[in-house]
Protein backbone atom coordinates (compact mmCIF):
# COMPACT_ATOMS: atom_id res chain seq x y z
CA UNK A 1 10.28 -33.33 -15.34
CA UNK A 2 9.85 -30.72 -18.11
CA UNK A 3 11.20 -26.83 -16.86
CA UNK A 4 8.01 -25.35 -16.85
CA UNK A 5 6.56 -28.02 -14.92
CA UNK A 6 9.31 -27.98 -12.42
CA UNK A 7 8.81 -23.97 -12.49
CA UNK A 8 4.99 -25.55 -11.88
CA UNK A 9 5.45 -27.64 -9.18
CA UNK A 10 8.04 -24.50 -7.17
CA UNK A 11 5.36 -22.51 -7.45
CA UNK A 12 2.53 -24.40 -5.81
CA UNK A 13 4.51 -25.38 -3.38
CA UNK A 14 5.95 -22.05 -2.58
CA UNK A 15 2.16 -20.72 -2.17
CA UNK A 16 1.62 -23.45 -0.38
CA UNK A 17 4.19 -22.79 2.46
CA UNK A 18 3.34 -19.54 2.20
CA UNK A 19 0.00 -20.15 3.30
CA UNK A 20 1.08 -22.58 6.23
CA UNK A 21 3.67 -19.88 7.59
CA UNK A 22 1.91 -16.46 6.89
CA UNK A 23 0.54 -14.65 10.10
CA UNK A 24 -1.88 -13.11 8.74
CA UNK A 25 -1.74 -12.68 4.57
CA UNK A 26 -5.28 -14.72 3.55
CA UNK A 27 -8.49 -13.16 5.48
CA UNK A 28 -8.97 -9.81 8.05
CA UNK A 29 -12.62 -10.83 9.49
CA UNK A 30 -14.21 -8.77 11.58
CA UNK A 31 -11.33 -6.40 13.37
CA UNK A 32 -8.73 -7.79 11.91
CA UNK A 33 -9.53 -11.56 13.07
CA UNK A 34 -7.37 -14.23 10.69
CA UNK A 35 -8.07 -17.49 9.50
CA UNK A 36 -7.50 -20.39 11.77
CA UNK A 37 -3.91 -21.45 10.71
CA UNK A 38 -3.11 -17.20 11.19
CA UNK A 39 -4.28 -16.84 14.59
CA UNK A 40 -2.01 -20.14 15.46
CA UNK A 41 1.42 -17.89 14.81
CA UNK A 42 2.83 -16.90 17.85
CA UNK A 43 6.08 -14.74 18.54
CA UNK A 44 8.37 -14.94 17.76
CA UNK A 45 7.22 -14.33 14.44
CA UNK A 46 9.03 -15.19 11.00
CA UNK A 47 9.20 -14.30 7.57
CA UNK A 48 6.84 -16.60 5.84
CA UNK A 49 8.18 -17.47 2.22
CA UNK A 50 7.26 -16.22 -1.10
CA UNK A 51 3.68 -17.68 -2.53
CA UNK A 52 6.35 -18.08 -6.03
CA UNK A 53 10.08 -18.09 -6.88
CA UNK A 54 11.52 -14.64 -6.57
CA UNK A 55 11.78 -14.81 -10.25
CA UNK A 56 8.17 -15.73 -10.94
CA UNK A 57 7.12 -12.31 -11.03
CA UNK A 58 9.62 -11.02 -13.93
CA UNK A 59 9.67 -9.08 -16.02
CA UNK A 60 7.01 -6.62 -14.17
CA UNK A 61 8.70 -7.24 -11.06
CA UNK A 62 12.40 -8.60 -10.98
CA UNK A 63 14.06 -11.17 -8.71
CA UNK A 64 16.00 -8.03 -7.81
CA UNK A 65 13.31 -5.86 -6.80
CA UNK A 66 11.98 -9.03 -4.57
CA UNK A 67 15.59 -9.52 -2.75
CA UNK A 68 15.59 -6.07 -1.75
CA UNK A 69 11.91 -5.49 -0.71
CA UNK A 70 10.82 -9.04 0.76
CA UNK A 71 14.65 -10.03 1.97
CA UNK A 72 15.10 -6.45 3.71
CA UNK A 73 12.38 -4.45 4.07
CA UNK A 74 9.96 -7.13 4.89
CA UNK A 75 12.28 -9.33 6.94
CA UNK A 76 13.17 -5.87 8.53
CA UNK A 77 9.72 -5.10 10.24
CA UNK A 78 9.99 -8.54 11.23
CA UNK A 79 13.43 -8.60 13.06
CA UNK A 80 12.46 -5.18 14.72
CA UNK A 81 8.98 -6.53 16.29
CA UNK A 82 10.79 -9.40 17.73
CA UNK A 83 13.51 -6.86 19.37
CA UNK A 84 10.47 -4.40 19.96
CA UNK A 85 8.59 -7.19 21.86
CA UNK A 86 10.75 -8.66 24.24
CA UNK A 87 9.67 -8.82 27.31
CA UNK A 88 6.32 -7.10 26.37
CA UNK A 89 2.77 -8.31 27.24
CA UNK A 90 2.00 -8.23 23.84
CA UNK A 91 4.47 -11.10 22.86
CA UNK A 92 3.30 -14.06 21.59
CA UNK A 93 -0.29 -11.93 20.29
CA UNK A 94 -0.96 -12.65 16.70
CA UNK A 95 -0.26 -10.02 14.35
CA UNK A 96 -4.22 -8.94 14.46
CA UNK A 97 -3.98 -8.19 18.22
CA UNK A 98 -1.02 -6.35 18.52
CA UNK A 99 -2.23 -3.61 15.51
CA UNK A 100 -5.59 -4.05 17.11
CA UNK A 101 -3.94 -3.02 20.40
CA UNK A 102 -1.77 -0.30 19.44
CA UNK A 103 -3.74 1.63 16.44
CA UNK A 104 -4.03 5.00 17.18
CA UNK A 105 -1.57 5.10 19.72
CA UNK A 106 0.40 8.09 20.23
CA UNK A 107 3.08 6.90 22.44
CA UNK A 108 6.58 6.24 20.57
CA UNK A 109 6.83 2.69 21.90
CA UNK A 110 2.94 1.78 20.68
CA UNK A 111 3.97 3.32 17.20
CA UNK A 112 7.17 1.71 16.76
CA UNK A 113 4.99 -1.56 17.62
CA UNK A 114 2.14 -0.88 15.50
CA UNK A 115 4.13 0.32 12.39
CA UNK A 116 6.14 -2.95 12.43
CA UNK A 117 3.44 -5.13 13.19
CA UNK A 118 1.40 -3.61 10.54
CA UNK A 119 3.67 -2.95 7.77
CA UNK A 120 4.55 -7.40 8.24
CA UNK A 121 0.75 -7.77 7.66
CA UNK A 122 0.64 -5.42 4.83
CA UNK A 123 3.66 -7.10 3.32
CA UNK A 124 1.48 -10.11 3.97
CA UNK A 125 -1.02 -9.36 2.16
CA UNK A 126 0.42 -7.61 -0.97
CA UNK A 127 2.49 -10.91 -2.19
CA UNK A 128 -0.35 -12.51 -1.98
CA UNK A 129 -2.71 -9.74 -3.80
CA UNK A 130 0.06 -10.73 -6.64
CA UNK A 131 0.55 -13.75 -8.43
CA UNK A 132 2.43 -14.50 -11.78
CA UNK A 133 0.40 -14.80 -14.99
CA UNK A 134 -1.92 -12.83 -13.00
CA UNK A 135 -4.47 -9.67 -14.28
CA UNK A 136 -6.94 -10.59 -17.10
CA UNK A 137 -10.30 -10.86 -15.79
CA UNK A 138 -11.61 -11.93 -12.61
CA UNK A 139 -13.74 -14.95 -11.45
CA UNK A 140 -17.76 -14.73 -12.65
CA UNK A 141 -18.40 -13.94 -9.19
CA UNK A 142 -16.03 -11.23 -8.43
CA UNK A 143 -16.44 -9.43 -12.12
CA UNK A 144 -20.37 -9.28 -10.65
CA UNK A 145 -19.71 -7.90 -7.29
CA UNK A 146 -17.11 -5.24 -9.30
CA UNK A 147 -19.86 -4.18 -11.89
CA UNK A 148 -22.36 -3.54 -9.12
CA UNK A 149 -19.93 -1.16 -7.79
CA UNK A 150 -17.72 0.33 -10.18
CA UNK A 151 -20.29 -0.07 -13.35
CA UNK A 152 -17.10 -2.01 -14.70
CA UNK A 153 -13.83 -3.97 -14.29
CA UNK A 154 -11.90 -1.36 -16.28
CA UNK A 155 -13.35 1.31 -14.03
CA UNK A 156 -12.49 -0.70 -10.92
CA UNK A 157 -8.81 -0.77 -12.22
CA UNK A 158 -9.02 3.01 -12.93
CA UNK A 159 -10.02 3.86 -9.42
CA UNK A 160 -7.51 1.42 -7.80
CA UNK A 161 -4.54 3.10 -9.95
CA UNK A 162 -5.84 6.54 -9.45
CA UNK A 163 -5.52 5.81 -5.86
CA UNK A 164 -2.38 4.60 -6.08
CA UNK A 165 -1.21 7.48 -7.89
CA UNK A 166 -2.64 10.21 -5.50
CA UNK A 167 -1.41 8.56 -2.34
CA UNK A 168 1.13 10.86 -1.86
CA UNK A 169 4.45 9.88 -0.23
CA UNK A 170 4.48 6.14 1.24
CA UNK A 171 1.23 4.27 1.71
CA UNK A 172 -0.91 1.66 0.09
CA UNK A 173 -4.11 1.73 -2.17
CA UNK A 174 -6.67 -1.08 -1.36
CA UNK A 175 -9.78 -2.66 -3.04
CA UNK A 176 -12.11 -3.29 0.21
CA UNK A 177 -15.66 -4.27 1.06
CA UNK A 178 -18.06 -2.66 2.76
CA UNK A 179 -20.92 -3.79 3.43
CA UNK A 180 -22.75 -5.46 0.15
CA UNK A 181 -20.57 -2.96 -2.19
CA UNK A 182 -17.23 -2.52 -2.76
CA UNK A 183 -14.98 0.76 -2.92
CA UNK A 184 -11.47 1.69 -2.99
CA UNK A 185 -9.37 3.26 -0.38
CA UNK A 186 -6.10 4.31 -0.05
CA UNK A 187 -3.77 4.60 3.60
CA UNK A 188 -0.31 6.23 4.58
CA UNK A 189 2.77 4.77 5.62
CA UNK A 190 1.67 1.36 7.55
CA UNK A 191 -2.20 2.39 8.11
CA UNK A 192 -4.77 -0.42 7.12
CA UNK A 193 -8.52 -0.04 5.73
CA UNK A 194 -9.38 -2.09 8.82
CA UNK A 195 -9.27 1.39 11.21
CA UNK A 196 -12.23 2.11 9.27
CA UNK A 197 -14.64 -1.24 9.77
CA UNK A 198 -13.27 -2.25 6.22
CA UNK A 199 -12.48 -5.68 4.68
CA UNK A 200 -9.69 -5.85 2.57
CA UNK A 201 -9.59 -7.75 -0.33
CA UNK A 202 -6.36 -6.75 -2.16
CA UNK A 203 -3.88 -4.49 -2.00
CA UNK A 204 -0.89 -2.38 -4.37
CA UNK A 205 2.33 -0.79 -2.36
CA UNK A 206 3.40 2.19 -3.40
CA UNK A 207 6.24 2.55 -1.17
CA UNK A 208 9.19 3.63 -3.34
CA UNK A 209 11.12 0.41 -2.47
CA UNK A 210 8.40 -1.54 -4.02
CA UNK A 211 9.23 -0.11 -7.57
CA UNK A 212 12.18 2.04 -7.81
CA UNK A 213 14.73 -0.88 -8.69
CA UNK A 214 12.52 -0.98 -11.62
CA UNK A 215 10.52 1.70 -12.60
CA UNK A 216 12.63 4.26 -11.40
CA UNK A 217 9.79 7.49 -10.41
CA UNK A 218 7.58 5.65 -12.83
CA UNK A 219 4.67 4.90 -10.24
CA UNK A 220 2.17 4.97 -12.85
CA UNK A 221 4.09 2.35 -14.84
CA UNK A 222 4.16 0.35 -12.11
CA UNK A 223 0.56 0.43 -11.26
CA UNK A 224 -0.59 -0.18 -14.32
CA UNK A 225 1.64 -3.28 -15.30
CA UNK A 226 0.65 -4.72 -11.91
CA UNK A 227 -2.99 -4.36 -12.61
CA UNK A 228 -2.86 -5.87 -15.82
CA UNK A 229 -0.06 -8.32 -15.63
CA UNK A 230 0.48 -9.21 -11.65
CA UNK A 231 -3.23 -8.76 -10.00
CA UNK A 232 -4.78 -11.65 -7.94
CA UNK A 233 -8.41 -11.75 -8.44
CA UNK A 234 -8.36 -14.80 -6.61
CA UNK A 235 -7.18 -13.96 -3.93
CA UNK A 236 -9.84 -10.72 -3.73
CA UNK A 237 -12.57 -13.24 -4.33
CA UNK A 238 -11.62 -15.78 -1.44
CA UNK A 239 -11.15 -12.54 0.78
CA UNK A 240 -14.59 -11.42 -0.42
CA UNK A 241 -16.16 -14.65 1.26
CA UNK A 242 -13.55 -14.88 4.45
């Protein structure tokens, strides 16, 4: 088998575990409901693989940058909401529930539980927001739905880096739906759009270990190079009808 179609056939099937294993990274219906194959996960929970080789992503984002933010920050929130829900009634929820259950909670031991819970989704959801070769222009469909709202796909990627760019500190900016249009929002630390009755349909992290291996205090680059290199339109659009 030829390299790139090995480098083919690792990626497909890397999605495809991906898919099988994720709690939560396809579809947020209603208040946070999953797909079918989602809602099945039950604690304790596990760090579901990479959609694509850790090097798949290069040179906008670098096998390093991937060890350090999927293999320790990501498998972190993990290992601490198994510790965090041992012996807890909410053990064995899917992800959905327990952020469902403990947003807006004030107490330390809800917060600890929701920020864990929720930064796994988010995590979720961002690798699969990103896929290599990605950017360009989005499915007929999609490019419609982002016209309506933004007038244009260029002004849609303009508002999405803006927000990324304003959120100040650690947080995450987020191309949602509400309703017939479509808008985008931006959240601190592990908040989700879905506190405010919003679907989301992709996602950028702007959490400092998501680019600094790379870019340094170069958000902006970062943004942008994801936007029009890394972006998964695809995965907005199936989103969009979840």
């Amino acid at each position: 088998m030829h390299t790139h179609q090995k480098h083919e056939a690792r990626t497909t099937q890397g999605r495809r575990d991906f898919l099988r294993s994720s709690v939560g990274a396809l579809a947020f219906l209603a208040l946070g409901d999953f797909s079918a194959s989602a809602r099945a996960a039950a604690s304790p929970y596990s760090l579901p693989p990479l959609p694509y080789a850790m090097d798949a992503l290069d040179p906008i984002l670098s096998a390093n940058t991937l060890g350090f933010h999927y293999g320790k920050h990501h498998k972190g929130y993990v290992d601490n909401l198994n510790r965090l829900l041992a012996g807890n009634e909410l053990a064995g929820l899917p992800l959905e529930k327990i952020i469902a259950a403990t947003a807006g909670q004030t107490t330390p031991a809800s917060l600890s539980l929701f920020n864990n819970a929720a930064q796994i989704w988010n995590h979720n959801f961002y690798w699969q927001s990103l896929r290599p070769q990605g950017g360009g222009e989005p499915p007929a469909e999609l490019k419609r739905r982002i016209e309506a709202s933004f007038g244009s796909v260029a002004a849609c990627k303009q508002e999405l880096a803006a927000a990324a760019l304003a959120q100040f500190g650690s947080g995450w900016a987020w191309l949602v739906s509400e309703g017939d249009r479509l808008k985008v929002v931006r959240t601190g630390n592990a908040d989700q759009p879905t506190s405010q009755g919003l679907k989301p349909l992709l996602t950028i992290d702007v959490w400092e270990h998501a680019y600094y291996l790379d870019y340094q205090n170069r958000r902006a680059d970062y943004v942008n190079a994801l936007l029009d290199k890394l972006i998964n339109w695809e995965f907005a659009l199936h989103n969009l009808h979840s």
